[in-house]
Structure formats: C-alpha cells, structure tokens
N, C-alpha and C. Protein backbone atom coordinates (compact mmCIF):
# COMPACT_ATOMS: atom_id res chain seq x y z
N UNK A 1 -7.46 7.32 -7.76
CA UNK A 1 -7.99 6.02 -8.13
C UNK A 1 -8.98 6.19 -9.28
N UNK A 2 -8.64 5.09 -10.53
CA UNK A 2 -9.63 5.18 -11.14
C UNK A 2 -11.46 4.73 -10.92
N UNK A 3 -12.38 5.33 -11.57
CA UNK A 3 -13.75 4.78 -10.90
C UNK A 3 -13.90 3.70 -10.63
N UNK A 4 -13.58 2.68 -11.34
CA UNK A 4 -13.54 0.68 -11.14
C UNK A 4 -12.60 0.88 -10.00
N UNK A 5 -11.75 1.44 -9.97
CA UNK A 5 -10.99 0.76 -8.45
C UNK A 5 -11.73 1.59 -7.15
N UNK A 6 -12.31 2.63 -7.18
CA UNK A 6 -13.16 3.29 -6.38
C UNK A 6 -14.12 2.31 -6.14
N UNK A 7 -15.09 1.66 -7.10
CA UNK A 7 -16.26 0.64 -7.21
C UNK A 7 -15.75 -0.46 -6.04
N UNK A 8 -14.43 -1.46 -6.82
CA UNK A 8 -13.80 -2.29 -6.34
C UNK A 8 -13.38 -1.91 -4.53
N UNK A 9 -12.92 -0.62 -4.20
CA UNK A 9 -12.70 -0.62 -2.80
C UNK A 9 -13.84 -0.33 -1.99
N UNK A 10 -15.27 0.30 -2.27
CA UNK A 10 -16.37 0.73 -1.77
C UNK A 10 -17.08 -0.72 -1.66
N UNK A 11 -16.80 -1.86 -2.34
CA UNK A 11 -17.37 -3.70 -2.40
C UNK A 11 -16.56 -3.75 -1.18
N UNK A 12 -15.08 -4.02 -1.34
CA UNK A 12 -14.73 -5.04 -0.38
C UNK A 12 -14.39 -4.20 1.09
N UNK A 13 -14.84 -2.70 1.18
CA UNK A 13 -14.24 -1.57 2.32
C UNK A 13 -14.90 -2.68 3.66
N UNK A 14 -16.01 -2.71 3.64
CA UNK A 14 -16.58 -3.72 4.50
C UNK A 14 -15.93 -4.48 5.48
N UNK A 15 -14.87 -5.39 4.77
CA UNK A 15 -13.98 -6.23 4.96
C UNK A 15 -12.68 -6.01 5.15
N UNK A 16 -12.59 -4.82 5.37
CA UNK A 16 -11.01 -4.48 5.52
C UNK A 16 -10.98 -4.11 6.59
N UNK A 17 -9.48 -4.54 7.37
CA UNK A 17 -9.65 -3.97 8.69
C UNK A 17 -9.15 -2.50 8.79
N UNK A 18 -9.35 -2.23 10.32
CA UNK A 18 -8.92 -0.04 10.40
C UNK A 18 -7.34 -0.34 9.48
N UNK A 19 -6.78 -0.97 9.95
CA UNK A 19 -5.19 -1.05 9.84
C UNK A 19 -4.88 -1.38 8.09
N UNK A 20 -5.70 -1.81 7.61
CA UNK A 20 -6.02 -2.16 6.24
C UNK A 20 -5.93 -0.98 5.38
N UNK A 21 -6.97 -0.17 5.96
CA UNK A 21 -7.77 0.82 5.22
C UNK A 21 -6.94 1.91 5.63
N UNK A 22 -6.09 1.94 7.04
CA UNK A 22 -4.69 3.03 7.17
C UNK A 22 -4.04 3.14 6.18
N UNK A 23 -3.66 1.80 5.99
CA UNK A 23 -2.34 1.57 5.03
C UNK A 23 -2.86 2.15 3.62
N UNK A 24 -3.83 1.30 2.80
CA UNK A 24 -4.38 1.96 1.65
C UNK A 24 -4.67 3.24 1.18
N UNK A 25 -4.86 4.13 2.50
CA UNK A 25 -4.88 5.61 2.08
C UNK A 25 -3.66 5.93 2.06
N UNK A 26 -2.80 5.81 2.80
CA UNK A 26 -1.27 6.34 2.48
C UNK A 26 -0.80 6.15 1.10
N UNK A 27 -0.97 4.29 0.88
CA UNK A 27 -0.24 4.22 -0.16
C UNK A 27 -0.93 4.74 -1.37
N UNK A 28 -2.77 5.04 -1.22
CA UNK A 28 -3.62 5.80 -2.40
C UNK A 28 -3.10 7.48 -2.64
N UNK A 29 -1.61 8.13 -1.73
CA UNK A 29 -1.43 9.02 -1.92
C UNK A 29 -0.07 9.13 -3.12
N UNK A 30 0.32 8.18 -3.64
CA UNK A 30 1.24 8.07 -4.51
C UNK A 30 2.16 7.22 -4.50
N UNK A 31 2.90 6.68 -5.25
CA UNK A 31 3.66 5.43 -4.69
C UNK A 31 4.70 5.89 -3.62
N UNK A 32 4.40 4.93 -2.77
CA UNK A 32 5.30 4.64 -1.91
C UNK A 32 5.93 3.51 -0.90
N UNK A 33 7.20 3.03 -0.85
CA UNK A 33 7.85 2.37 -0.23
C UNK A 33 7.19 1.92 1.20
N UNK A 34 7.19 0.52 1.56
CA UNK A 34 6.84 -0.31 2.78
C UNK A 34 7.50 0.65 4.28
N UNK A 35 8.39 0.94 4.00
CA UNK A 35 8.84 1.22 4.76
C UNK A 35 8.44 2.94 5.43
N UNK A 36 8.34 3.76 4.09
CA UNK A 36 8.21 5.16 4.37
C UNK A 36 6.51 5.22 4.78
N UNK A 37 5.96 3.88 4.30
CA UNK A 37 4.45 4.04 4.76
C UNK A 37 4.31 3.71 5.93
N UNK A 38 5.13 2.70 6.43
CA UNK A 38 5.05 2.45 8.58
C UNK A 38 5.45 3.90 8.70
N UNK A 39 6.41 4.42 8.23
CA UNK A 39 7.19 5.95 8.52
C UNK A 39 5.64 6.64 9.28
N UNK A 40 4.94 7.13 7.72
CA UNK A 40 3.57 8.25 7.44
C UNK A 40 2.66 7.52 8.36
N UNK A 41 2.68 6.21 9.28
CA UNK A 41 1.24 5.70 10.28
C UNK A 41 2.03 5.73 11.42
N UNK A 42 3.32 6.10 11.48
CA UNK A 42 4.07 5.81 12.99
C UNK A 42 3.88 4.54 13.59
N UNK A 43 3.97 3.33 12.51
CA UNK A 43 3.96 2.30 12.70
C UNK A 43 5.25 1.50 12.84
N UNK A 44 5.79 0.57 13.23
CA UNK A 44 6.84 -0.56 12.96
C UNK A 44 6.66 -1.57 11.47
N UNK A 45 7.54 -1.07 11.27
CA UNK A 45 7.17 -2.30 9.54
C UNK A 45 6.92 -3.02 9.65
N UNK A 46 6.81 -4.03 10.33
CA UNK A 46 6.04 -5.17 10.88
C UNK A 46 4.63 -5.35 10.54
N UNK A 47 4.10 -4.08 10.62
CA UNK A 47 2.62 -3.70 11.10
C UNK A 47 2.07 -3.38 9.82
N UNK A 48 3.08 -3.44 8.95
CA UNK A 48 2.68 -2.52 7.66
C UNK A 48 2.67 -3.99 6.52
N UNK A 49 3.45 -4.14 6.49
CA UNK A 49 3.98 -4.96 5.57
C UNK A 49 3.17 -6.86 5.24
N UNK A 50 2.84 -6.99 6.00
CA UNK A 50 1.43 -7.62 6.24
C UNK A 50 0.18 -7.57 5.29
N UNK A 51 -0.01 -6.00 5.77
CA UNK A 51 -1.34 -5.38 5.12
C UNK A 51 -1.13 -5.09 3.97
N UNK A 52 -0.26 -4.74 3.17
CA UNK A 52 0.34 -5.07 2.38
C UNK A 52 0.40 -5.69 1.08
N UNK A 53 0.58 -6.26 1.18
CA UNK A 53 0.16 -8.01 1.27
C UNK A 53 -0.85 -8.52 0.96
N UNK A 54 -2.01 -8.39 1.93
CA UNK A 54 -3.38 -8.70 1.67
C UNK A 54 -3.65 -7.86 0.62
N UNK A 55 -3.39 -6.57 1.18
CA UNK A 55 -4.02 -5.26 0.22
C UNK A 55 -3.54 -5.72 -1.39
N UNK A 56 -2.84 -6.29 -1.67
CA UNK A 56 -2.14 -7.20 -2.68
C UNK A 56 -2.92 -8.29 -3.44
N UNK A 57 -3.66 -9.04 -2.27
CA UNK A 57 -3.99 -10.16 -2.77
C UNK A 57 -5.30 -9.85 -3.45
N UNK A 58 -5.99 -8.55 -2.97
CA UNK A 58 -7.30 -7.98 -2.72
C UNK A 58 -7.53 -8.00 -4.04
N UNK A 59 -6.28 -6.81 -4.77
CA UNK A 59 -5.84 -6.32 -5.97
C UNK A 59 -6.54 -5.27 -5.90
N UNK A 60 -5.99 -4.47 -4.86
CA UNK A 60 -6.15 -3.01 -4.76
C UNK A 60 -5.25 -2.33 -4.61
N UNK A 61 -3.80 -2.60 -4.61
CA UNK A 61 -2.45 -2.40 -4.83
C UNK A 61 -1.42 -2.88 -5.42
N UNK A 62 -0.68 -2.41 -5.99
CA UNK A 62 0.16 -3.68 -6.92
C UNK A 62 1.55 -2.64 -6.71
N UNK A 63 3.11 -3.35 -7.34
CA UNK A 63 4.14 -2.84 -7.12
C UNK A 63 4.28 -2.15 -8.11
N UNK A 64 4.75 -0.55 -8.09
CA UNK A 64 4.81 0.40 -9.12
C UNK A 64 6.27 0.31 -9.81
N UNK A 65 7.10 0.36 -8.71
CA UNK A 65 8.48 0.17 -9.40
C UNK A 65 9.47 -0.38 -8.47
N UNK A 66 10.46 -0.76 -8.27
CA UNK A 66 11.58 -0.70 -7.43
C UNK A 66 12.80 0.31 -7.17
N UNK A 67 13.00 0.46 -6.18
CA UNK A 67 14.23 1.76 -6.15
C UNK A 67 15.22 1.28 -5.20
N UNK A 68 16.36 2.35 -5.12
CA UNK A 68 16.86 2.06 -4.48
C UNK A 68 17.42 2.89 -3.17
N UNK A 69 17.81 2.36 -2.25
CA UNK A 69 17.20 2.86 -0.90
C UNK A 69 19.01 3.76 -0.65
N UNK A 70 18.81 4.80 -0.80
CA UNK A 70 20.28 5.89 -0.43
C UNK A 70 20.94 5.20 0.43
N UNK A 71 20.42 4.86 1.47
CA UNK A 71 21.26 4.84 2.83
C UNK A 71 21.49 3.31 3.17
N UNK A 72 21.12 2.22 2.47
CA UNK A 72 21.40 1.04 2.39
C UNK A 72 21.83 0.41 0.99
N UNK A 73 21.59 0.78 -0.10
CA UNK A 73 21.97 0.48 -0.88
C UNK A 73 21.09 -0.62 -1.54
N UNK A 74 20.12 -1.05 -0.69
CA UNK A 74 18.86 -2.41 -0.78
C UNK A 74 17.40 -2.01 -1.93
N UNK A 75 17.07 -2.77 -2.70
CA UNK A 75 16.43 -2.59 -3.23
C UNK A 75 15.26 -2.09 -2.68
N UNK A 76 13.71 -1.26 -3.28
CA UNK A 76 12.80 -1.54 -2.12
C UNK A 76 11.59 -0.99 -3.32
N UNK A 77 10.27 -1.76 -3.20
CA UNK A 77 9.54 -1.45 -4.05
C UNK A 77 8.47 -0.50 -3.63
N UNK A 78 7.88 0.43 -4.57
CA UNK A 78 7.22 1.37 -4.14
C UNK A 78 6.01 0.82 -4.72
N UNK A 79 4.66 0.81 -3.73
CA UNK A 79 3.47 0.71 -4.09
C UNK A 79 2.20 1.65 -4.85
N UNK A 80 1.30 1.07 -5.49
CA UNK A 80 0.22 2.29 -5.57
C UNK A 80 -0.90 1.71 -5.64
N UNK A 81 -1.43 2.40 -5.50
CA UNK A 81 -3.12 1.41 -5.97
C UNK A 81 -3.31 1.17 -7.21
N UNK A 82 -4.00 -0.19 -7.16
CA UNK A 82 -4.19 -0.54 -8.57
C UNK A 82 -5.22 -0.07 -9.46
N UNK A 83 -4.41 0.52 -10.56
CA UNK A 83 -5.17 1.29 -11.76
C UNK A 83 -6.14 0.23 -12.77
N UNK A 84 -7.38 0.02 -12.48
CA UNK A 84 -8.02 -1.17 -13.44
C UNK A 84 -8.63 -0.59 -14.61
C-alpha cells in the first residue's frame, strides 16, 4: 500500500469490522479474486463478497482486472487495494 492509502486505512481502521479488516489483508496481499479470498479466510462467499463491497465503497479497494475462471469459463474480477 501506498503511504496515503496506509493514512486512509489507519482513519477509517476504527470503523471496520474484524471481518472487514480479514478480508482487506488478504486482498492487501495482491490481487485477488472474491472467491479465492473466501478460499484464503475459509469462508463461504457469501461472507466475503459483501465486505467487499463496502471495502469498495470505503475506496480502499478497487477492481484490478477481470479473468477468467479455468474451470467455469465465468468471468471473475480480481481485487487490490487502492493505489492513491
């Protein structure tokens, strides 16, 4: 993470919930897919995809690229934290 987005998550850490701040470190480890990140918390995507989301709205994550998924053939976008 760059220092402004370090700044930016140390403001709003406060306010994030555990499940929030799960998700954000996974996905602060490089981009990665909704799905492979419930994978890395032994979560149900359900649980993930949510946070997500918020973590989205926060603008502490944004979509890095889209790929495509081998074994379905379905699109699926990979996340990262947002570089400000």
């Amino acid at each position: 993470m760059r220092q402004t987005s370090l700044e930016a998550y140390e403001h709003i850490k406060p306010t994030l919930s555990l499940r929030q701040q799960e998700v954000l470190e996974v996905i602060n480890r490089g981009p990665i897919t909704s799905f492979d990140t419930a994978k890395a918390l032994s979560l149900p995507i359900n649980c993930v995809t949510g946070r997500i989301k918020e973590l989205n709205d926060y603008g502490l994550v944004t979509d890095h690229s889209k790929v495509t998924d081998k074994n379905t053939g379905c699109k699926r976008t990979l996340w990262t934290t947002k570089r400000m």
